[in-house]
PDB file of N, CA and C in Angstrom:
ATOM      1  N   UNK A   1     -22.981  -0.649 -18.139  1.00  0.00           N
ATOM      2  CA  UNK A   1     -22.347  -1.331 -17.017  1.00  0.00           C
ATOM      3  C   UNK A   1     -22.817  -0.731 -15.689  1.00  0.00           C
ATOM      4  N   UNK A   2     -22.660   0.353 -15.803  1.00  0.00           N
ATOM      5  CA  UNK A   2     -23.184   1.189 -14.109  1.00  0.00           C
ATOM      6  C   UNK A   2     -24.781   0.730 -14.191  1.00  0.00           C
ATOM      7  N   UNK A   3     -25.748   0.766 -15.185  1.00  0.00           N
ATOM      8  CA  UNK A   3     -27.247   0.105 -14.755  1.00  0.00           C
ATOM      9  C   UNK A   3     -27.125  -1.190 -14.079  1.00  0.00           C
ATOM     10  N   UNK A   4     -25.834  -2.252 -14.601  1.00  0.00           N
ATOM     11  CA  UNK A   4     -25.922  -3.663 -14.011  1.00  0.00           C
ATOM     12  C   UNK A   4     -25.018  -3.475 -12.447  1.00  0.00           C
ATOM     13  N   UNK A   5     -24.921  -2.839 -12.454  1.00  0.00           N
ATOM     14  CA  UNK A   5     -24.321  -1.844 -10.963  1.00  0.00           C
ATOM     15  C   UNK A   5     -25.638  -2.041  -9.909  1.00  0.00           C
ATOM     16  N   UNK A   6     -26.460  -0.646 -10.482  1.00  0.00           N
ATOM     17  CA  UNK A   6     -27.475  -0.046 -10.034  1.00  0.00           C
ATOM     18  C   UNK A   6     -28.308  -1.422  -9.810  1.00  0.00           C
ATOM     19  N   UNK A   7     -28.166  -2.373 -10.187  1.00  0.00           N
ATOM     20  CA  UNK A   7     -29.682  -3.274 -10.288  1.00  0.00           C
ATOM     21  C   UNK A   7     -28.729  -4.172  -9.657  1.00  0.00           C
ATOM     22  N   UNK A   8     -27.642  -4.960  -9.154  1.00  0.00           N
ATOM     23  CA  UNK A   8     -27.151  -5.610  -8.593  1.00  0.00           C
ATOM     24  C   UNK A   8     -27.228  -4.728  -7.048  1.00  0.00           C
ATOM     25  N   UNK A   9     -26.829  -3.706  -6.363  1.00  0.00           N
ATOM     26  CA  UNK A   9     -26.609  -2.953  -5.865  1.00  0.00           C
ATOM     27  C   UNK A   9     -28.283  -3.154  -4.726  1.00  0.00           C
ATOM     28  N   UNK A  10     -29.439  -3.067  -5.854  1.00  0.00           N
ATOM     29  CA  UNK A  10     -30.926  -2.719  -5.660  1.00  0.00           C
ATOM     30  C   UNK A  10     -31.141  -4.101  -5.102  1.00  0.00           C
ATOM     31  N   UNK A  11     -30.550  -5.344  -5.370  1.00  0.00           N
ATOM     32  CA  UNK A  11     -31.112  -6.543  -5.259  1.00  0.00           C
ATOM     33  C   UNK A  11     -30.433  -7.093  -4.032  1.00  0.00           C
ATOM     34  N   UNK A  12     -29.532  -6.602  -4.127  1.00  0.00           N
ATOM     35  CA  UNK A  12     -28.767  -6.778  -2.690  1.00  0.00           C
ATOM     36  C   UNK A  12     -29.423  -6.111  -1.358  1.00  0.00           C
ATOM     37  N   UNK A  13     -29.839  -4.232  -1.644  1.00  0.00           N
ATOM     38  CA  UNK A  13     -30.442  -3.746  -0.782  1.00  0.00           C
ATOM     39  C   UNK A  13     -31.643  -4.444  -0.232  1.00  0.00           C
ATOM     40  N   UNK A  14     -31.876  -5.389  -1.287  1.00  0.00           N
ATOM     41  CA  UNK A  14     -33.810  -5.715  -1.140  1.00  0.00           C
ATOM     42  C   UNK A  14     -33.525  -7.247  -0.550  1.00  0.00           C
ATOM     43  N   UNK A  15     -32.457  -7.601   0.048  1.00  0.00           N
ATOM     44  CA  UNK A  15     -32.119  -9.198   1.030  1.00  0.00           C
ATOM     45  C   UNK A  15     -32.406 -10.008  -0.322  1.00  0.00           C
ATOM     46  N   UNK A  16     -32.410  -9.608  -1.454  1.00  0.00           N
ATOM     47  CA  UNK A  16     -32.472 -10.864  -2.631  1.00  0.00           C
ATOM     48  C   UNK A  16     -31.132 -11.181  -3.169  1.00  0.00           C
ATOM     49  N   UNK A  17     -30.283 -11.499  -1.764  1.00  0.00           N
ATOM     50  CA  UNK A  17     -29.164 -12.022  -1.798  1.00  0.00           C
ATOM     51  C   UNK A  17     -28.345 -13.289  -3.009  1.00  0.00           C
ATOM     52  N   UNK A  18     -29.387 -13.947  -3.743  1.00  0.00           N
ATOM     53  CA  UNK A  18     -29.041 -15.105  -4.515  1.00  0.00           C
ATOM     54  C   UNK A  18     -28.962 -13.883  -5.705  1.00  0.00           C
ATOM     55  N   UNK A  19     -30.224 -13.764  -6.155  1.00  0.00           N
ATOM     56  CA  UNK A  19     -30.750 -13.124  -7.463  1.00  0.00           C
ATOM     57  C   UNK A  19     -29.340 -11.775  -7.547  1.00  0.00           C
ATOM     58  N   UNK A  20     -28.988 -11.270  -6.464  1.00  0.00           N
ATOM     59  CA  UNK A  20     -27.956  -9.977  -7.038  1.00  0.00           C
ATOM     60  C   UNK A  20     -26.583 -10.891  -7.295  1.00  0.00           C
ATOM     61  N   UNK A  21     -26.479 -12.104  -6.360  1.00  0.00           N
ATOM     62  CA  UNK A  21     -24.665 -12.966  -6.598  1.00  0.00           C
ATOM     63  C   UNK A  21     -25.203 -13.706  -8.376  1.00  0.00           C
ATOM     64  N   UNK A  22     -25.979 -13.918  -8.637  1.00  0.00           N
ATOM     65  CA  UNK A  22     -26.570 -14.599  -9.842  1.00  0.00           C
ATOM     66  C   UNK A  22     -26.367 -13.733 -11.011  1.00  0.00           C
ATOM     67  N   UNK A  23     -26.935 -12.204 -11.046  1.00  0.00           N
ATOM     68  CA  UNK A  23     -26.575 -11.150 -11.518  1.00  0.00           C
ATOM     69  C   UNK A  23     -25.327 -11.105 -11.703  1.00  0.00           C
ATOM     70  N   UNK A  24     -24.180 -10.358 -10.695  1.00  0.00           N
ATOM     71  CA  UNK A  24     -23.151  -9.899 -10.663  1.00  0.00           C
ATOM     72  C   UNK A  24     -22.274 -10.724 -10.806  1.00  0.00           C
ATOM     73  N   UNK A  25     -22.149 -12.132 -11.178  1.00  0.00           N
ATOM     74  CA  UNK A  25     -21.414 -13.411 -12.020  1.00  0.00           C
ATOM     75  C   UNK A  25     -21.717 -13.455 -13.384  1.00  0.00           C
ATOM     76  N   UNK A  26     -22.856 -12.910 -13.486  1.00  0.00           N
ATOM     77  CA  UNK A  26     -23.148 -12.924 -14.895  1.00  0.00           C
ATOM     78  C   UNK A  26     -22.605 -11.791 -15.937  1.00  0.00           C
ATOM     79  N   UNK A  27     -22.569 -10.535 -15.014  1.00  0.00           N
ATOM     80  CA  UNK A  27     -22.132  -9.383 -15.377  1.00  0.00           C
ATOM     81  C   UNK A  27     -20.614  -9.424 -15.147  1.00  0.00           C
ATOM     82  N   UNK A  28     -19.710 -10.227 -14.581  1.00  0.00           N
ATOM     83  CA  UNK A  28     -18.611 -10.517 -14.111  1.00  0.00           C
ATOM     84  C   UNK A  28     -18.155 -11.292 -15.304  1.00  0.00           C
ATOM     85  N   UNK A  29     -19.171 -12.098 -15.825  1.00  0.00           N
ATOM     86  CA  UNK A  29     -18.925 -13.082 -16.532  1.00  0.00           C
ATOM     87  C   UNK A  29     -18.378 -12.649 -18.252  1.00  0.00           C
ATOM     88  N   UNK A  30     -19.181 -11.202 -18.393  1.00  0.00           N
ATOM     89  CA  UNK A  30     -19.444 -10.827 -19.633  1.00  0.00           C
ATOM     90  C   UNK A  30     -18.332  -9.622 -19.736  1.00  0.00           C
ATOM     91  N   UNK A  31     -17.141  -9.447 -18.741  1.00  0.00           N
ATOM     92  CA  UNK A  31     -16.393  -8.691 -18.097  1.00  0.00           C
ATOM     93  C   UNK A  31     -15.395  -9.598 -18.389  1.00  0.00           C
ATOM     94  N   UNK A  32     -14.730 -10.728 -18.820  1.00  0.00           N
ATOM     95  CA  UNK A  32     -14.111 -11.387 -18.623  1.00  0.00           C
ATOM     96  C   UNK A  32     -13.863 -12.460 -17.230  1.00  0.00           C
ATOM     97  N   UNK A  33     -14.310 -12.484 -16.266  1.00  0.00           N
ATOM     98  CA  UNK A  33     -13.997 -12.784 -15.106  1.00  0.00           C
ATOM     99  C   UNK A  33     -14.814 -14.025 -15.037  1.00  0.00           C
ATOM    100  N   UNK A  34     -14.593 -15.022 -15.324  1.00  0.00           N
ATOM    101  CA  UNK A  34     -15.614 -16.804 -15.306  1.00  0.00           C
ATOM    102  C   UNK A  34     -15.213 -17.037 -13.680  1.00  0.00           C
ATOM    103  N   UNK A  35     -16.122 -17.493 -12.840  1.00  0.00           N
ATOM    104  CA  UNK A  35     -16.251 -18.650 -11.805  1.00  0.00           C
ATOM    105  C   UNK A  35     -17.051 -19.216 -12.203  1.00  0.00           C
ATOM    106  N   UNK A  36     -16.943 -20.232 -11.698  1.00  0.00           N
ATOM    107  CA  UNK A  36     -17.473 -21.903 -11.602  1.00  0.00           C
ATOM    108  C   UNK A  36     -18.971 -21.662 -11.082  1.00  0.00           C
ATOM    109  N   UNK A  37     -20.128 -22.546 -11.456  1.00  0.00           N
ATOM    110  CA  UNK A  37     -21.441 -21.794 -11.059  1.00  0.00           C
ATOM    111  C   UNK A  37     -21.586 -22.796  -9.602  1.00  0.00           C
ATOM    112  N   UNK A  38     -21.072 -23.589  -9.125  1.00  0.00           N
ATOM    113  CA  UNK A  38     -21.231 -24.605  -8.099  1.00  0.00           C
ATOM    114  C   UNK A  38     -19.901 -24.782  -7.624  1.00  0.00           C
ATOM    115  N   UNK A  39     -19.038 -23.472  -7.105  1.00  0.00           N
ATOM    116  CA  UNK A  39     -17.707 -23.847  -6.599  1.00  0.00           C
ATOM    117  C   UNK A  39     -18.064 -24.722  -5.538  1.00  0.00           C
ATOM    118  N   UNK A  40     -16.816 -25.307  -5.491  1.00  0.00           N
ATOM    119  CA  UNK A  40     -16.201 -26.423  -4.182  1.00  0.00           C
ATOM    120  C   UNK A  40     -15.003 -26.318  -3.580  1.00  0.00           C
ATOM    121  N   UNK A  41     -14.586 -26.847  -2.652  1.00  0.00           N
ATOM    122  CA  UNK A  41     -13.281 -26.316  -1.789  1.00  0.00           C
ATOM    123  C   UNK A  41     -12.057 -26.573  -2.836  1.00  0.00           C
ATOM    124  N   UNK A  42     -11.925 -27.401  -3.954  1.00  0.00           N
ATOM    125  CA  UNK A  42     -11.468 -27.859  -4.995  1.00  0.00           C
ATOM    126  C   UNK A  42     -11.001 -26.393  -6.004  1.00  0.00           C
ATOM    127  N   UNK A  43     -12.324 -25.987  -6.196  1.00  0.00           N
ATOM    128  CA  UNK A  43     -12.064 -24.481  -6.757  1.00  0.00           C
ATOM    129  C   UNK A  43     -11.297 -23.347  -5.678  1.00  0.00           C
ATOM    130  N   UNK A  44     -11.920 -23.317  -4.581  1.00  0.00           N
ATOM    131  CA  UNK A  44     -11.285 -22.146  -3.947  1.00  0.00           C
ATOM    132  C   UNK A  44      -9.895 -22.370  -3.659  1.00  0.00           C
ATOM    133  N   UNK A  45      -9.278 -24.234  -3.259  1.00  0.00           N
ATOM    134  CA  UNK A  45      -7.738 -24.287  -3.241  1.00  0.00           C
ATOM    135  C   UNK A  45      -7.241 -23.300  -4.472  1.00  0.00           C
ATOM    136  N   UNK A  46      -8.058 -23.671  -5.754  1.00  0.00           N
ATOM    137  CA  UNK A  46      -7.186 -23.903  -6.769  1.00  0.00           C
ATOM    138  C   UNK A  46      -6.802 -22.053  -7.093  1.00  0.00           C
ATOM    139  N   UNK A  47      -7.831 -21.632  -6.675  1.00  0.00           N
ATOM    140  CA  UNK A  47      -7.458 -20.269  -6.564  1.00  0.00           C
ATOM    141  C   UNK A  47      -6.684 -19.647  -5.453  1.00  0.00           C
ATOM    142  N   UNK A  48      -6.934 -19.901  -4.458  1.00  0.00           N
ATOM    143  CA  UNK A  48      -5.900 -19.546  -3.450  1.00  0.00           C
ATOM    144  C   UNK A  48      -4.346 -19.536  -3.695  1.00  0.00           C
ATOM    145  N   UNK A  49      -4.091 -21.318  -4.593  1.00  0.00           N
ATOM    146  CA  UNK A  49      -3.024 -21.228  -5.187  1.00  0.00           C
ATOM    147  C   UNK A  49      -2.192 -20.095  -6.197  1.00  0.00           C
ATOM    148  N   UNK A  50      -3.232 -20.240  -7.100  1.00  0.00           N
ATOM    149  CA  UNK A  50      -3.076 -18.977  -8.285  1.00  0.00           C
ATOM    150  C   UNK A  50      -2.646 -17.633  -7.490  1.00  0.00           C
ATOM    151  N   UNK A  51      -3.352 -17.415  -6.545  1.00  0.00           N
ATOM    152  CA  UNK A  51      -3.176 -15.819  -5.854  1.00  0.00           C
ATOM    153  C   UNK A  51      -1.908 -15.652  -5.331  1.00  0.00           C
ATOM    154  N   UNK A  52      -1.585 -17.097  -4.454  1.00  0.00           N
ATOM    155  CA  UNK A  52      -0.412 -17.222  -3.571  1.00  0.00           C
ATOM    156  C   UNK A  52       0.779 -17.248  -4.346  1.00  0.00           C
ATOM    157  N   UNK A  53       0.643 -17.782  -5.375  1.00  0.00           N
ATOM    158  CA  UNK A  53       1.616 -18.042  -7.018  1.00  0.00           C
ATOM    159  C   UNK A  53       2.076 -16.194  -7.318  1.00  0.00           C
ATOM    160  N   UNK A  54       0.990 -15.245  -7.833  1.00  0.00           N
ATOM    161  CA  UNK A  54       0.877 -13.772  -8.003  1.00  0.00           C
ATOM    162  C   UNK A  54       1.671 -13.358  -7.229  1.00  0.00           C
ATOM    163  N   UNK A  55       1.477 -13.586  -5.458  1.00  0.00           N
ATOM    164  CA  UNK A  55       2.363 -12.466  -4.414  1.00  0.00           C
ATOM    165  C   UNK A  55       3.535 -13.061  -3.745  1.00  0.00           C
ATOM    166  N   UNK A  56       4.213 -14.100  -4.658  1.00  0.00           N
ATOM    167  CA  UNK A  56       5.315 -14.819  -4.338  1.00  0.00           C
ATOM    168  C   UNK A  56       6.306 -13.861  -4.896  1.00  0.00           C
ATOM    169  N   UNK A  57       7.349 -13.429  -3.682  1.00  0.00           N
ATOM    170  CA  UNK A  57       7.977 -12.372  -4.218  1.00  0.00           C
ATOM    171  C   UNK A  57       8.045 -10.851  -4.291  1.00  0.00           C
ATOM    172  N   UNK A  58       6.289 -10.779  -4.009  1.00  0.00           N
ATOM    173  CA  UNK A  58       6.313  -8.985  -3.729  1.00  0.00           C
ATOM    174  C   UNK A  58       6.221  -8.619  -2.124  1.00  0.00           C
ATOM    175  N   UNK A  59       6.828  -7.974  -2.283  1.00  0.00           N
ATOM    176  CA  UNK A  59       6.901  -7.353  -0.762  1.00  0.00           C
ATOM    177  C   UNK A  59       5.464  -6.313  -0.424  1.00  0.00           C
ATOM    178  N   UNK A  60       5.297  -6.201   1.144  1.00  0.00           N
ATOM    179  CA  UNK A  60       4.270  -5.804   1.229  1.00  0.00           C
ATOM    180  C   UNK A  60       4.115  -4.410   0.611  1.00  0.00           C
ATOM    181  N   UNK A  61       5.395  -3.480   1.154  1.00  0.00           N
ATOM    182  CA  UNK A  61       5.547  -2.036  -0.157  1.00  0.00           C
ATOM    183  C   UNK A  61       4.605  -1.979  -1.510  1.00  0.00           C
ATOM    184  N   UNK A  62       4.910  -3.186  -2.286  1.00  0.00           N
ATOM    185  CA  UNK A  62       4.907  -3.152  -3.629  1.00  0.00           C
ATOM    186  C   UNK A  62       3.159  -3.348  -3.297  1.00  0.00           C
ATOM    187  N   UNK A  63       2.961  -4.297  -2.888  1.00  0.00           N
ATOM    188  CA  UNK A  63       1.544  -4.796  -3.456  1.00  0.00           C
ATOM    189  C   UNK A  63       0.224  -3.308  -2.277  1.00  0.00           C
ATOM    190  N   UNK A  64       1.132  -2.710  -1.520  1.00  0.00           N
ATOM    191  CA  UNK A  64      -0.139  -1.850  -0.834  1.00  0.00           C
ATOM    192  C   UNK A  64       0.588  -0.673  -1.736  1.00  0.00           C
ATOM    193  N   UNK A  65       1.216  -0.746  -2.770  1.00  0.00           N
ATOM    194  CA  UNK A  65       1.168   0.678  -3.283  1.00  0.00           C
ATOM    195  C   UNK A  65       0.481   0.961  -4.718  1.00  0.00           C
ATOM    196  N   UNK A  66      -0.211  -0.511  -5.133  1.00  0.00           N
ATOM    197  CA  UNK A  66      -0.902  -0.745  -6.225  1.00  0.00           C
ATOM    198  C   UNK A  66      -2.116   0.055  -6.248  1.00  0.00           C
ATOM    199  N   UNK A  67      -1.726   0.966  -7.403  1.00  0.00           N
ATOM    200  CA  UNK A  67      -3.212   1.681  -7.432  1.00  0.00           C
ATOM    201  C   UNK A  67      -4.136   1.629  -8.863  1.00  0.00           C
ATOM    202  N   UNK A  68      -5.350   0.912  -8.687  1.00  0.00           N
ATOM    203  CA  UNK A  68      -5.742   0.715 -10.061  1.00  0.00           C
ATOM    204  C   UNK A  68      -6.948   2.005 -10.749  1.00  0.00           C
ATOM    205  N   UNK A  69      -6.500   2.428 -11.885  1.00  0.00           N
ATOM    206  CA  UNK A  69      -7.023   3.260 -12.505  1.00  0.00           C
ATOM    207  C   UNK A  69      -8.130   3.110 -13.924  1.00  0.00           C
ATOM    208  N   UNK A  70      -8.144   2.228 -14.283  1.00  0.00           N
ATOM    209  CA  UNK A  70      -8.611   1.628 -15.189  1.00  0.00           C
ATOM    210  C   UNK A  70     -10.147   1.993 -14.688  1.00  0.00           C
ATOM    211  N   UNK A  71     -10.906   2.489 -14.973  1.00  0.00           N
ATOM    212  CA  UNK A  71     -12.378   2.564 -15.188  1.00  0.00           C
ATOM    213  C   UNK A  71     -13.378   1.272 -14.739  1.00  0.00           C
ATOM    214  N   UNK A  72     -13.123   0.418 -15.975  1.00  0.00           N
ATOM    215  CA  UNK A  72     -13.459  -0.507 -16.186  1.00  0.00           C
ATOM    216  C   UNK A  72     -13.415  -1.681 -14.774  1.00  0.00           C
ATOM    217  N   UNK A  73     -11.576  -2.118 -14.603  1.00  0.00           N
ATOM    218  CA  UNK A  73     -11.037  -2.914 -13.432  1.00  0.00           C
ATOM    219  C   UNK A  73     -12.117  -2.368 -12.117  1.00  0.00           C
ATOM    220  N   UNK A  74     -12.425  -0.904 -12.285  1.00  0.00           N
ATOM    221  CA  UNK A  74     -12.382  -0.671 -10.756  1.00  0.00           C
ATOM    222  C   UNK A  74     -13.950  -1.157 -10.841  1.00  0.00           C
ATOM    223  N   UNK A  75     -14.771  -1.090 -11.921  1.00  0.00           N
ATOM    224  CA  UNK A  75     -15.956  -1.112 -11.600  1.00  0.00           C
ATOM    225  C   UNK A  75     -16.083  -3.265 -11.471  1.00  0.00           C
ATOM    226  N   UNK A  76     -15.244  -3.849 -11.852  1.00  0.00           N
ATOM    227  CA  UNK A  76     -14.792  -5.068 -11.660  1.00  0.00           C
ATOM    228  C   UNK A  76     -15.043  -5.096 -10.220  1.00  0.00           C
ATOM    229  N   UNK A  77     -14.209  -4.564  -9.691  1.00  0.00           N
ATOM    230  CA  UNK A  77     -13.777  -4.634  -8.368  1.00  0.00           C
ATOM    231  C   UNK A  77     -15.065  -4.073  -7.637  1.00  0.00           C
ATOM    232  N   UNK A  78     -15.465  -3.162  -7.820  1.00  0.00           N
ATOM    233  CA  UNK A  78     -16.938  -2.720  -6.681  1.00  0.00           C
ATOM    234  C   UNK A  78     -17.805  -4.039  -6.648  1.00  0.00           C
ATOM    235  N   UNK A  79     -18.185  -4.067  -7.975  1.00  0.00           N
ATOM    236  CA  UNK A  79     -18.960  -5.608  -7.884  1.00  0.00           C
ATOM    237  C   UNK A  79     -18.411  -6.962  -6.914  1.00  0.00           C
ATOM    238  N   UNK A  80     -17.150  -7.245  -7.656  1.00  0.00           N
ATOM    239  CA  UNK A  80     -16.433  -8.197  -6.676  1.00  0.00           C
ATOM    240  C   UNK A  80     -17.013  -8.215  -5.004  1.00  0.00           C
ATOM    241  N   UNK A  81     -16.796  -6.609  -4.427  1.00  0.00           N
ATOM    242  CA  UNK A  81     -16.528  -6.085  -3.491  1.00  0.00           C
ATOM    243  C   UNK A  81     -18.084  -6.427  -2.901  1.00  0.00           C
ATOM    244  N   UNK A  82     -19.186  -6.256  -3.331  1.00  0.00           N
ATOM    245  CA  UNK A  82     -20.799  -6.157  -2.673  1.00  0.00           C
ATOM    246  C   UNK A  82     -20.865  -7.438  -3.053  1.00  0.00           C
ATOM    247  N   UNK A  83     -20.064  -8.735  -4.119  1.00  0.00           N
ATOM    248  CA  UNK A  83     -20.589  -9.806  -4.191  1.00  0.00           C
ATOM    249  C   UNK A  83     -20.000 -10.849  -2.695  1.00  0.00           C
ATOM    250  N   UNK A  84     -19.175 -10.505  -2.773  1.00  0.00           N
ATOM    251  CA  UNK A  84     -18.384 -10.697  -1.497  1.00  0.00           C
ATOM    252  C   UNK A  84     -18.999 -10.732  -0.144  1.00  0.00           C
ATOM    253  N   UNK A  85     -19.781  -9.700   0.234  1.00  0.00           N
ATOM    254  CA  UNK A  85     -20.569  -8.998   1.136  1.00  0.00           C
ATOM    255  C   UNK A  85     -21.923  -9.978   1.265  1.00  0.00           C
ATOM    256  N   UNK A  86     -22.664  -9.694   0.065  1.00  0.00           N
ATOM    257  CA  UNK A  86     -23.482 -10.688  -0.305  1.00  0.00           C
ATOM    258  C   UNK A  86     -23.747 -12.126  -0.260  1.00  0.00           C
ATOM    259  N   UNK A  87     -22.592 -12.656  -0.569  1.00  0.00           N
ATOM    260  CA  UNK A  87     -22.155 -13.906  -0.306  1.00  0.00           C
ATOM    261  C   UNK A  87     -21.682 -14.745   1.294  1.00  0.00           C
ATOM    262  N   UNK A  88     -21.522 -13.687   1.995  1.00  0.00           N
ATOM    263  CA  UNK A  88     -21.780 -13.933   3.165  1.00  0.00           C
ATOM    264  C   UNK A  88     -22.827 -14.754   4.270  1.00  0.00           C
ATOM    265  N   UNK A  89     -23.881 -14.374   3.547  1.00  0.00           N
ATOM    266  CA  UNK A  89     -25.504 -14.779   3.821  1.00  0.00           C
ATOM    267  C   UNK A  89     -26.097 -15.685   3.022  1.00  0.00           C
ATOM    268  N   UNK A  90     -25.718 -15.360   1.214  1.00  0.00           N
ATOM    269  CA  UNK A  90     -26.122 -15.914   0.459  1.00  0.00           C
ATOM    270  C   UNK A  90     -25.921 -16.628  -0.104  1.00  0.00           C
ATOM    271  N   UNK A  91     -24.403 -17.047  -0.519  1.00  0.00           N
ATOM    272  CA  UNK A  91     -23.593 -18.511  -0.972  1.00  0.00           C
ATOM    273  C   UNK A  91     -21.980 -18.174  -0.711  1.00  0.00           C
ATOM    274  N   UNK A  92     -21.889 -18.629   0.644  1.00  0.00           N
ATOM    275  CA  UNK A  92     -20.461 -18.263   1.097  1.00  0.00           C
ATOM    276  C   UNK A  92     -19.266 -19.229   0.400  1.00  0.00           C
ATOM    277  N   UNK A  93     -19.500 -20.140  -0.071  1.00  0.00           N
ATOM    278  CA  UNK A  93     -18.717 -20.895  -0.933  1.00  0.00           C
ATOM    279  C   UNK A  93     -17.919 -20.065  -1.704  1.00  0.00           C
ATOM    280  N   UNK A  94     -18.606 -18.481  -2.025  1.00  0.00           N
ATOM    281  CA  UNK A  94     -17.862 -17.951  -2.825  1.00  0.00           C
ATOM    282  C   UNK A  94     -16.743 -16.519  -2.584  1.00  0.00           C
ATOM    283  N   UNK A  95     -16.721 -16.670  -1.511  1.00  0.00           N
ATOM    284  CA  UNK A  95     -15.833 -15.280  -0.531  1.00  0.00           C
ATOM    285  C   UNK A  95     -14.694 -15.751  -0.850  1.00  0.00           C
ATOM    286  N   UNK A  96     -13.882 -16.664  -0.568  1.00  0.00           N
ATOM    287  CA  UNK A  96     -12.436 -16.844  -0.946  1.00  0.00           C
ATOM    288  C   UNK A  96     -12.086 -16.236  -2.535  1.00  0.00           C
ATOM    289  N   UNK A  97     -13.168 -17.301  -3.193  1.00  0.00           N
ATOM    290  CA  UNK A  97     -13.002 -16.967  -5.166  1.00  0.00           C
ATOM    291  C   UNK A  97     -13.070 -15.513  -5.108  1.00  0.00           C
ATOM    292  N   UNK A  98     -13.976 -14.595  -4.486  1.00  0.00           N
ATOM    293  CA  UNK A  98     -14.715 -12.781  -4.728  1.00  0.00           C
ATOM    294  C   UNK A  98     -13.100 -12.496  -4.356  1.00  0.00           C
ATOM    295  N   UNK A  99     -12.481 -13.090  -2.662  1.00  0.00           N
ATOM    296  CA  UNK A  99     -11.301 -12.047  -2.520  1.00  0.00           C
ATOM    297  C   UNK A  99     -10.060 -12.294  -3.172  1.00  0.00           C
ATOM    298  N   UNK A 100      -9.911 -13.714  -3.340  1.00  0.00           N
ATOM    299  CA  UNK A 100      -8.453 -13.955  -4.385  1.00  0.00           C
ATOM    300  C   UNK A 100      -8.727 -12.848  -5.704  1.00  0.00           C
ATOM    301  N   UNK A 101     -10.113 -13.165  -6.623  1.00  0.00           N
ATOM    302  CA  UNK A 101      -9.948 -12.482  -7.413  1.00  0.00           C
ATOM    303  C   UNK A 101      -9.627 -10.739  -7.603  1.00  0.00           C
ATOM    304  N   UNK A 102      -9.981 -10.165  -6.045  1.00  0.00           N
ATOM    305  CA  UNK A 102      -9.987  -8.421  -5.967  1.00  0.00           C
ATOM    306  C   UNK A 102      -8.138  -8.298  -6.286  1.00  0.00           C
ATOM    307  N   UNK A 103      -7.542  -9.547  -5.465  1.00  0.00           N
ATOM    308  CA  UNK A 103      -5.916  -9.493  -4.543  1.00  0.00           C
ATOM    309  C   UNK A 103      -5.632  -9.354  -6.510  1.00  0.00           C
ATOM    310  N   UNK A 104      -5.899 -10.605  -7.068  1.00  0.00           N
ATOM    311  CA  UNK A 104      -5.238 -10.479  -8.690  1.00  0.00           C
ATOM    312  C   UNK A 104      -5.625  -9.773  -9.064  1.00  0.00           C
ATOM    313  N   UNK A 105      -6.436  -8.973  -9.608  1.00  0.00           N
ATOM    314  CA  UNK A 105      -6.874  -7.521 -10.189  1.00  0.00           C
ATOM    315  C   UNK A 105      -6.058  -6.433  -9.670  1.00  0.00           C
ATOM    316  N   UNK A 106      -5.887  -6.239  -8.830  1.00  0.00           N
ATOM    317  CA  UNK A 106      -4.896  -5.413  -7.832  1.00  0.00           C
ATOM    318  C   UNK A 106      -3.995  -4.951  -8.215  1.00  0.00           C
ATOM    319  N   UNK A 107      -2.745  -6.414  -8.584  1.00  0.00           N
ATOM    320  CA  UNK A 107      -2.002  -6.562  -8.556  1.00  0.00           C
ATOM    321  C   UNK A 107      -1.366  -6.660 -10.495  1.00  0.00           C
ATOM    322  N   UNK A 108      -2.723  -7.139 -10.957  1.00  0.00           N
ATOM    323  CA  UNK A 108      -2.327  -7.269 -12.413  1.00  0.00           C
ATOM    324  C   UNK A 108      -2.611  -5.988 -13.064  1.00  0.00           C
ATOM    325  N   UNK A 109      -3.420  -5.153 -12.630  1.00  0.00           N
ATOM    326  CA  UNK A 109      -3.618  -3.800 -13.251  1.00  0.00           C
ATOM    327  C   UNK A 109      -3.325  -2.684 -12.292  1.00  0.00           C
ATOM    328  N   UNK A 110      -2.793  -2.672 -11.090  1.00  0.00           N
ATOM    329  CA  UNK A 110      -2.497  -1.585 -10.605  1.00  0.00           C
ATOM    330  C   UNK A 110      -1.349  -0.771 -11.150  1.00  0.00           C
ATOM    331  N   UNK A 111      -0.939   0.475 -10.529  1.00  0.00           N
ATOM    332  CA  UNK A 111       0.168   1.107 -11.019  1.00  0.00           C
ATOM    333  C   UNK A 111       1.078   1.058  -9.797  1.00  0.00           C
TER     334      UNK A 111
END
């Protein structure tokens, strides 16, 4: 997992902005974590919903005191985190889906 790190990480450094979001969905993918390969505003409502559904109810306390430990989640989350970044330049369609999904990870595996 940390090599598909290292080589997502490398492809990003090198402005091959598609080829590392292409990567790190795929490696996301094999992680449990599916998006849609051609989101649309259709997908990002539908997630926004889902997220907004999650923090119905927690107070801000609860959800900034979530701390996730899990190995695994966090290396979820770095990826998330540079695909995000990435996606900026390279297929912004997908920044809402990268940050709803960090907010649910957060929140479903933190302590």
């Amino acid at each position: 997992l940390r090599a598909y790190c290292i080589l997502i990480f490398s492809l990003g450094g090198q402005k091959q902005l598609v080829k590392a979001i292409e990567m790190g969905l795929d490696v996301l993918g094999r992680l449990g974590e599916k998006f849609p390969t051609n989101p649309d505003a259709k997908d990002c409502m539908t997630e926004v919903l889902k997220t907004r559904k999650i923090l119905e109810g927690q107070t801000f306390g609860v959800i900034i005191g979530k701390v996730v430990k899990r190995k695994r989640v966090l290396t979820t989350m770095e990826i998330l985190e540079s695909l995000a970044l990435y996606s900026y330049q390279g297929k912004p369609e997908y920044i809402p889906l990268f940050a709803c999904r960090m907010i649910e990870l957060s929140l479903r595996h933190g302590d």
